[in-house]
Protein backbone atom coordinates (compact mmCIF):
# COMPACT_ATOMS: atom_id res chain seq x y z
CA UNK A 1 0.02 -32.84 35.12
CA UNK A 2 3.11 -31.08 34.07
CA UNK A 3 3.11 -28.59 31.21
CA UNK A 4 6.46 -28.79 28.90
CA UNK A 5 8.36 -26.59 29.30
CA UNK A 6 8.75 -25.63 32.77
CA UNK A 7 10.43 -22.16 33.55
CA UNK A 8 12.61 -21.60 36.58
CA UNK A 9 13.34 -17.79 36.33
CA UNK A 10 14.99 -17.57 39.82
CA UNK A 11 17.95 -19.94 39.35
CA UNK A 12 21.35 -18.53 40.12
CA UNK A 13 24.96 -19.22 38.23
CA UNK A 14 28.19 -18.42 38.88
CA UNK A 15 30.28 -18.90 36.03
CA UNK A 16 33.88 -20.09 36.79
CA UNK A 17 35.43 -17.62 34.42
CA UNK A 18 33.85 -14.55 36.80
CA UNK A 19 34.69 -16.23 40.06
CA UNK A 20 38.47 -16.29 39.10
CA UNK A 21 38.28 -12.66 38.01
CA UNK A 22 36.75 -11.67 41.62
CA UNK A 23 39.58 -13.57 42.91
CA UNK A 24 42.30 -11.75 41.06
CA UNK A 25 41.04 -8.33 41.43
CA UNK A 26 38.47 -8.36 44.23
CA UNK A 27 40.15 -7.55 47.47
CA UNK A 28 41.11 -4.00 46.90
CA UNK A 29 36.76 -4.11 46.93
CA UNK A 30 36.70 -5.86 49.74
CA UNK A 31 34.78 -8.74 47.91
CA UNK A 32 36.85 -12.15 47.70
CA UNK A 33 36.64 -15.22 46.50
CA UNK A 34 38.44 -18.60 47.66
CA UNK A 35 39.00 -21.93 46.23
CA UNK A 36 40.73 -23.39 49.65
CA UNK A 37 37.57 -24.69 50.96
CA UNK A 38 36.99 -28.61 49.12
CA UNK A 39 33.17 -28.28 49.42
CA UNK A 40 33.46 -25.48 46.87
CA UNK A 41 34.39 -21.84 46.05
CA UNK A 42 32.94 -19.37 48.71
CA UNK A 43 32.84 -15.69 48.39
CA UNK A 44 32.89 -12.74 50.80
CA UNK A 45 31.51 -9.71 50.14
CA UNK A 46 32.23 -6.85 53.32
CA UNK A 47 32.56 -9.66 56.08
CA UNK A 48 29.65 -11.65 54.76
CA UNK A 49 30.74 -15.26 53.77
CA UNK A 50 28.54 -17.29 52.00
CA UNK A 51 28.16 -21.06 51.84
CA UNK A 52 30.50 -22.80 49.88
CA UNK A 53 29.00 -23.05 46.06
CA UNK A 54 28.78 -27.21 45.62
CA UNK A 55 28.90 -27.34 41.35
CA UNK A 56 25.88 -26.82 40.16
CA UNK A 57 26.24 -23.44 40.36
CA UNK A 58 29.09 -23.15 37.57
CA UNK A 59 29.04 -27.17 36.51
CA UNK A 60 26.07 -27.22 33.50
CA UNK A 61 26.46 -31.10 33.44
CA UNK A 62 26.05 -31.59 37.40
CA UNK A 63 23.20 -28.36 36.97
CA UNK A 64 21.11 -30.33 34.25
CA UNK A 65 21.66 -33.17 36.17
CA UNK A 66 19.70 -31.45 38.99
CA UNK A 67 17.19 -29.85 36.37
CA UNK A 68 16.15 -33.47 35.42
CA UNK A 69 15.65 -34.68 39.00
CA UNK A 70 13.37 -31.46 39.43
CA UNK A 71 11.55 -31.89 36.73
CA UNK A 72 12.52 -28.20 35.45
CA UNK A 73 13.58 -27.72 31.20
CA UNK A 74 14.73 -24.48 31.81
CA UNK A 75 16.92 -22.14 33.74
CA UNK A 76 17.20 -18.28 33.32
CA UNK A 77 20.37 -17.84 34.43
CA UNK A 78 21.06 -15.23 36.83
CA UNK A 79 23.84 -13.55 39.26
CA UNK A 80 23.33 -12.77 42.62
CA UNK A 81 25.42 -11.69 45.90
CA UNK A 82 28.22 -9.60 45.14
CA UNK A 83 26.72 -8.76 41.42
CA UNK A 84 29.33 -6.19 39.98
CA UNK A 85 28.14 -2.63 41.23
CA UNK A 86 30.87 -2.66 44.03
CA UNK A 87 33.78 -2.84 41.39
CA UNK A 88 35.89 -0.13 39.12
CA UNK A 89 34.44 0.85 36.14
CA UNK A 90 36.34 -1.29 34.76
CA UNK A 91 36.42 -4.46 36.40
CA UNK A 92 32.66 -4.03 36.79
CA UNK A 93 32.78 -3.70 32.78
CA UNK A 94 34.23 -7.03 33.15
CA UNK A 95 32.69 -8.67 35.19
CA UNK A 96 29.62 -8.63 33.73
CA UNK A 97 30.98 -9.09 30.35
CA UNK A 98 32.83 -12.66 31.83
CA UNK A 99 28.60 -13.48 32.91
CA UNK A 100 27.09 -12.88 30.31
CA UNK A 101 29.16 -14.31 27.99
CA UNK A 102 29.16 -17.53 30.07
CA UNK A 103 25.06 -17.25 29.52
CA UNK A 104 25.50 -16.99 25.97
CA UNK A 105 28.03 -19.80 26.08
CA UNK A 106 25.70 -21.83 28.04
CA UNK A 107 23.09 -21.52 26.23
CA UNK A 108 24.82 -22.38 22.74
CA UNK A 109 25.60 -25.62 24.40
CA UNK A 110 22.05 -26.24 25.65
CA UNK A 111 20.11 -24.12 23.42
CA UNK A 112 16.66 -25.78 24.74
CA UNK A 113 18.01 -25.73 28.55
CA UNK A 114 19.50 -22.36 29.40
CA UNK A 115 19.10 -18.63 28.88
CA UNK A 116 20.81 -15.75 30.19
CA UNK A 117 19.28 -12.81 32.36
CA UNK A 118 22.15 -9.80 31.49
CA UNK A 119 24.40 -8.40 33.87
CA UNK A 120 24.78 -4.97 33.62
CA UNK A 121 27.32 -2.08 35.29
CA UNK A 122 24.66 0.03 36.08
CA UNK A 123 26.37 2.42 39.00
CA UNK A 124 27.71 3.61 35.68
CA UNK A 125 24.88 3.91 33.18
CA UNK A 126 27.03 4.71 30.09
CA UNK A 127 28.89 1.47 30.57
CA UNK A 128 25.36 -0.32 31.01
CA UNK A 129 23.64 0.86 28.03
CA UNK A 130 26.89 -0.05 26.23
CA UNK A 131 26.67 -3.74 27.70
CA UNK A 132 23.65 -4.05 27.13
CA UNK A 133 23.69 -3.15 23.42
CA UNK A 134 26.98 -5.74 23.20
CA UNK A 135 24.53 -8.49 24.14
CA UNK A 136 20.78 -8.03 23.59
CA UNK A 137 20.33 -9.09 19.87
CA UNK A 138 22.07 -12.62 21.38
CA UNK A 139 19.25 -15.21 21.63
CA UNK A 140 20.70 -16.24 24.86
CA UNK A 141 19.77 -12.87 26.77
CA UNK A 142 16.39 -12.68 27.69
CA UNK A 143 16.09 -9.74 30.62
CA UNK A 144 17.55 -7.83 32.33
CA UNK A 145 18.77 -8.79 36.35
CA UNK A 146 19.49 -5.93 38.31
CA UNK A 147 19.54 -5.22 42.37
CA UNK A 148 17.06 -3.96 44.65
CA UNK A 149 19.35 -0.91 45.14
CA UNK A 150 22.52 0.37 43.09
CA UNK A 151 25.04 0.59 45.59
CA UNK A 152 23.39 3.96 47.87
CA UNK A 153 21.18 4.88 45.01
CA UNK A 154 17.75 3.34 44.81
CA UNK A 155 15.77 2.52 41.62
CA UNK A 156 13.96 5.43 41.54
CA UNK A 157 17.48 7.52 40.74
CA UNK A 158 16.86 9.81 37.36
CA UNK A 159 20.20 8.21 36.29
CA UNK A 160 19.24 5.27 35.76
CA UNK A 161 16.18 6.63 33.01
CA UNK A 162 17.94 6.06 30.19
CA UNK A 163 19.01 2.51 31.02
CA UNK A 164 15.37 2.12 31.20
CA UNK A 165 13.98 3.33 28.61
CA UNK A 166 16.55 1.18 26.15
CA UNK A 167 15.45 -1.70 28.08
CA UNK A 168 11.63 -0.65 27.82
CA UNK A 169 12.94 -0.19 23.89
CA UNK A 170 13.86 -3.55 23.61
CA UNK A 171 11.27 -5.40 25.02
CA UNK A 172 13.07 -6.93 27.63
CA UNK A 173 11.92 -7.56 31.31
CA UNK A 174 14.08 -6.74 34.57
CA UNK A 175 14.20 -9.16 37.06
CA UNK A 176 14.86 -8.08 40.64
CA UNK A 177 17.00 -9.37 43.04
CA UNK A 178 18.50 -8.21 46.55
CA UNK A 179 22.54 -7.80 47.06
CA UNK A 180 22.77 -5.47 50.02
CA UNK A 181 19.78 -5.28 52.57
CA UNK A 182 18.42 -1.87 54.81
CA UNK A 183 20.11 -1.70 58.17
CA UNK A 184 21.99 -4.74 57.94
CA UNK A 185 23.76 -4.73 61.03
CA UNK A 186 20.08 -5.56 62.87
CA UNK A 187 19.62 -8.56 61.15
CA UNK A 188 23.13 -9.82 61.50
CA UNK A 189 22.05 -12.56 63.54
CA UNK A 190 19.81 -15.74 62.80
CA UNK A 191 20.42 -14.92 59.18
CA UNK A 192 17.97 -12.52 59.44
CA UNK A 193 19.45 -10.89 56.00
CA UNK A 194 18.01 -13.17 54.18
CA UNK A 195 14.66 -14.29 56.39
CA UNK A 196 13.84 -10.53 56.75
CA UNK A 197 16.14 -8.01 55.11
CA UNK A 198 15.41 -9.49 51.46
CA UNK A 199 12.27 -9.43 51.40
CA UNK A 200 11.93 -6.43 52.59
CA UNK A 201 14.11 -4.60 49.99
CA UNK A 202 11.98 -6.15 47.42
CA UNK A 203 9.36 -3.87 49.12
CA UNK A 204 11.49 -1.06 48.88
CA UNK A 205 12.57 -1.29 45.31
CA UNK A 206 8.66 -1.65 44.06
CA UNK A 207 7.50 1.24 46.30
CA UNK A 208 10.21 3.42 44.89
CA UNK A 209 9.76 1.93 41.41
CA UNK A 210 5.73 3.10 41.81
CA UNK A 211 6.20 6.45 43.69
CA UNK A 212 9.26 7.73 41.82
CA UNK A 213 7.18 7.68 39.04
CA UNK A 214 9.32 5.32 36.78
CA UNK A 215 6.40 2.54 36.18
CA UNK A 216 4.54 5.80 34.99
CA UNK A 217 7.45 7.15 33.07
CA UNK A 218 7.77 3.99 31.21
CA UNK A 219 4.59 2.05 31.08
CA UNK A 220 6.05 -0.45 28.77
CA UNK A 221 8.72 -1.60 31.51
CA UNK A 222 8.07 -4.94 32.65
CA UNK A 223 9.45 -6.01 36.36
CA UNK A 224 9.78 -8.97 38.03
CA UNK A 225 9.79 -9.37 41.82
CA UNK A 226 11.73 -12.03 43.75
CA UNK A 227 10.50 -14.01 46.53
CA UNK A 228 6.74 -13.41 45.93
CA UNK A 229 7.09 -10.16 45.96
CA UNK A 230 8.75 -10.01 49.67
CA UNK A 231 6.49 -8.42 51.94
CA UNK A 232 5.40 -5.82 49.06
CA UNK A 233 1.87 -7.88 48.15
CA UNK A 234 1.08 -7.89 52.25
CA UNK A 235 1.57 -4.04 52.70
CA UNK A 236 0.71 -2.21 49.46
CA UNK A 237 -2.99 -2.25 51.11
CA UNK A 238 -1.38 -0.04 54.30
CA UNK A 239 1.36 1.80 51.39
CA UNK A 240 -2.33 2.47 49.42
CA UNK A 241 -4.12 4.00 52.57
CA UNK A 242 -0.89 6.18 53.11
CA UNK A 243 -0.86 7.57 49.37
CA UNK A 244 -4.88 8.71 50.23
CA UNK A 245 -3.47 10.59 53.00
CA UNK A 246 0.04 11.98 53.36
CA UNK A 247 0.44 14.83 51.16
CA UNK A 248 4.33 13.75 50.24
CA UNK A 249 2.99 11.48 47.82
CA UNK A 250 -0.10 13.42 46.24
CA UNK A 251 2.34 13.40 43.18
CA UNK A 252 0.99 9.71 42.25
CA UNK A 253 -2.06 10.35 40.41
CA UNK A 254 -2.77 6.78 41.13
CA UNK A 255 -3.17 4.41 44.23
CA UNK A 256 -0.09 2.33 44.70
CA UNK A 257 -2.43 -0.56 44.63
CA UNK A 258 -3.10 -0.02 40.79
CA UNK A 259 0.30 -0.98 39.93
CA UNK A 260 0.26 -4.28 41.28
CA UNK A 261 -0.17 -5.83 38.01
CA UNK A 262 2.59 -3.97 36.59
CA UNK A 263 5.05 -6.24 38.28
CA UNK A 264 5.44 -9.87 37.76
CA UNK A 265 6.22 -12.15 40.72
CA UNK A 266 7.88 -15.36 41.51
CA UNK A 267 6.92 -18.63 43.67
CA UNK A 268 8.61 -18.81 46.33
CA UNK A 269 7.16 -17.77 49.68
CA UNK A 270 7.39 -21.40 51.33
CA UNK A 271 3.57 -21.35 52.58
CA UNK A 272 0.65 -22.44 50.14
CA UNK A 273 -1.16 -20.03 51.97
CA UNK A 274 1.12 -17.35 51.21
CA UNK A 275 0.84 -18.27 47.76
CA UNK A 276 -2.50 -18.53 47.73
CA UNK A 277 -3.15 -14.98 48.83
CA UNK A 278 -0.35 -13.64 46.23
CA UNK A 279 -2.74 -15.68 43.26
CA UNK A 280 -6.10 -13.90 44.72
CA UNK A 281 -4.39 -10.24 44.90
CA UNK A 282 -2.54 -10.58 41.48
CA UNK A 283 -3.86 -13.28 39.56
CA UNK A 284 -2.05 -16.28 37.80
CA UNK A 285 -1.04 -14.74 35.01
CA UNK A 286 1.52 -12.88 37.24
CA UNK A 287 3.40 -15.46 38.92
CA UNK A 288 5.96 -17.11 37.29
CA UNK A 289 8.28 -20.31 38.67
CA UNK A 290 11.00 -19.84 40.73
CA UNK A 291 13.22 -21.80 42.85
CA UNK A 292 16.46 -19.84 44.09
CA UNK A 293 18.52 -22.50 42.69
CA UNK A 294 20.08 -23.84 44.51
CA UNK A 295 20.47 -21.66 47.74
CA UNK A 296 19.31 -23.34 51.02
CA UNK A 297 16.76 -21.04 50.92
CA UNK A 298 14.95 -22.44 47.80
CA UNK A 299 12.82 -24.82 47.08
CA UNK A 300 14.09 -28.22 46.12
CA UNK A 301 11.30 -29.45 43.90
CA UNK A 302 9.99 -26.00 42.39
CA UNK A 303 7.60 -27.47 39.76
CA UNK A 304 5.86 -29.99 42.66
CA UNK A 305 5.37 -26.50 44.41
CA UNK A 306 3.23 -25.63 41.75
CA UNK A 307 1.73 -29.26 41.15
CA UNK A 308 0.29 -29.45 44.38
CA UNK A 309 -1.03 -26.60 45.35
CA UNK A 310 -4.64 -27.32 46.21
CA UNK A 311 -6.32 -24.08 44.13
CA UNK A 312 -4.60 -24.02 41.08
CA UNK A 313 -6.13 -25.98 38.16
CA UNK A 314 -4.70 -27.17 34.84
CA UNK A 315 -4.66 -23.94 33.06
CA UNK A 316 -3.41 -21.93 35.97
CA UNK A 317 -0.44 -24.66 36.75
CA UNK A 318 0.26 -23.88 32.98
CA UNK A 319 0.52 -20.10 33.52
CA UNK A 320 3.10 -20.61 36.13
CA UNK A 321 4.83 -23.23 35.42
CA UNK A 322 5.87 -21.79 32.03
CA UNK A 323 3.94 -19.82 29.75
CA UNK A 324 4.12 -16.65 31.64
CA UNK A 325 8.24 -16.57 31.59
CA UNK A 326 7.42 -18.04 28.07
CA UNK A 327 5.73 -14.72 27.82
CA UNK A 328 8.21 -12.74 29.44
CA UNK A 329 11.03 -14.13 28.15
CA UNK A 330 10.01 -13.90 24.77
CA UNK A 331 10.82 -17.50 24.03
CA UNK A 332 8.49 -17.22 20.70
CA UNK A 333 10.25 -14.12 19.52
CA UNK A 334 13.80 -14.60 19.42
């Protein structure tokens, strides 16, 4: 039984409007984006095509259309590959200006269907506090999506604190997401960027997030991991046992393990047993739905995900299916 409404926080958008601006300006970045192809725009980012984008990704009519047949009420809109961090100041400004304004626009239309995850320049923290100020009283915006990794800089960079700490201010969550992976010129082939390289830099970005010390600098700071977590939930037992040990981290007063509640985690693994062992480590109340809309690396039918698995029960299915991005998005709030 299906529990009304049903939250996909892992569903990507590409407005138009910020596809046409990469166009104009991108290739001095070496990030491009063409309209020649008639399946449907495709961008390049540093020699890395992807797929064309069919038009759900910037169409809302052929998107809820999609919704419908999934069985999903809402989307939390989010950016992915190239994001904004490899622009100008300026054009980055932009950019995520032209996305989240196409949120907010999306969700005026579709006030009950759509919400907006900000964008925000945040290689340049000035300009990212100042964006995010712009939009956060909106009642679109409802987090906060950010990388893995800032360009070279990892999330554990003091710059970024005081980005933080206006997010932790304003009650919003981040939600995590991979642009550029570690070493990516061994996973060139097979598309191993995306089987192996994303995942792991969901690893990377929780590990730095716990032994930088910025979960402890700002307990209030709510995260959200992509892809289950990536391979974070299966090695924070063997990062936990090297914490008791190695004297570089003797800093944490706490095991790494400890944290795992501080972070919130999406569906999509693609193995019920995978799941299964994230929901016994973590607990329901810490996964939320996601699909990667509409990649060919998500899931298709998100909410029968959830449905089926065999060791959820009603009020579980519930947790994930809506009320904890309910929660986290603050949908009773704003």
């Amino acid at each position: 039984m299906t529990v009304a409404p049903s939250i996909d926080i892992h569903s990507h958008f590409y407005p138009r409007a910020f596809l046409d601006l990469i166009e104009k300006q991108g290739n001095q970045y070496s990030v491009r984006c063409s309209f020649e192809d008639p399946a449907g725009p495709v961008i390049e980012m540093n020699g890395h095509r992807l797929l064309p984008l069919d038009e759900r990704y910037f169409d809302l009519e052929a998107r809820l259309q999609s919704m419908d047949d999934q069985g999903v009420d809402i989307h939390a809109l989010s950016l992915t590959i190239p994001m904004v961090y490899w622009a100008s100041k300026d054009l980055s400004r932009q950019l995520s200006e032209v996305f989240n304004d196409a949120c907010i626009e999306a969700h005026e239309q579709y006030p009950n269907r759509f919400v907006g995850l900000a964008m925000l320049p945040m290689q340049e923290p000035s300009l990212a506090i100042a964006e995010l100020e712009r939009v956060a009283d909106h009642h679109a915006i409802r987090g906060v999506y950010m990388a893995t990794r800032i360009g070279e800089r990892e999330l554990s960079d003091p710059e970024f604190f005081d980005v933080y700490e206006r997010i932790e201010d304003l009650g919003l969550t981040i939600f995590l997401h991979p642009v550029t992976v570690v070493d990516p010129d061994r996973l060139k082939q097979f598309y191993l960027t995306n089987f192996i390289g994303n995942p792991t830099e969901s690893a990377i970005a929780a590990s730095h997030l716990i032994f930088g010390e910025v979960l402890d600098r700002f307990p209030r700071l709510s995260i959200c991991l992509p892809h289950a977590g990536g391979s974070f939930p299966f090695l924070v037992g063997r990062i936990s046992h090297g914490w008791s040990v190695r004297q570089e981290c003797q800093h944490l007063k706490r095991s790494p393990s400890d944290y795992l509640r501080r972070f919130h985690f999406d569906t999509i693994t693609h193995s019920p047993s995978a799941l299964e062992y994230l929901l016994q480590l973590v607990g329901a109340d810490r996964v939320v739905m996601g699909s990667d809309f509409c990649f060919d690396m998500s899931y298709e039918q998100p909410v029968k995900v959830v449905i089926e698995h065999p060791s959820l029960d009603d009020a579980k299915r519930a947790l994930i299916l809506g009320e904890n991005a309910r929660r986290l998005l603050r949908l009773d709030k704003r």
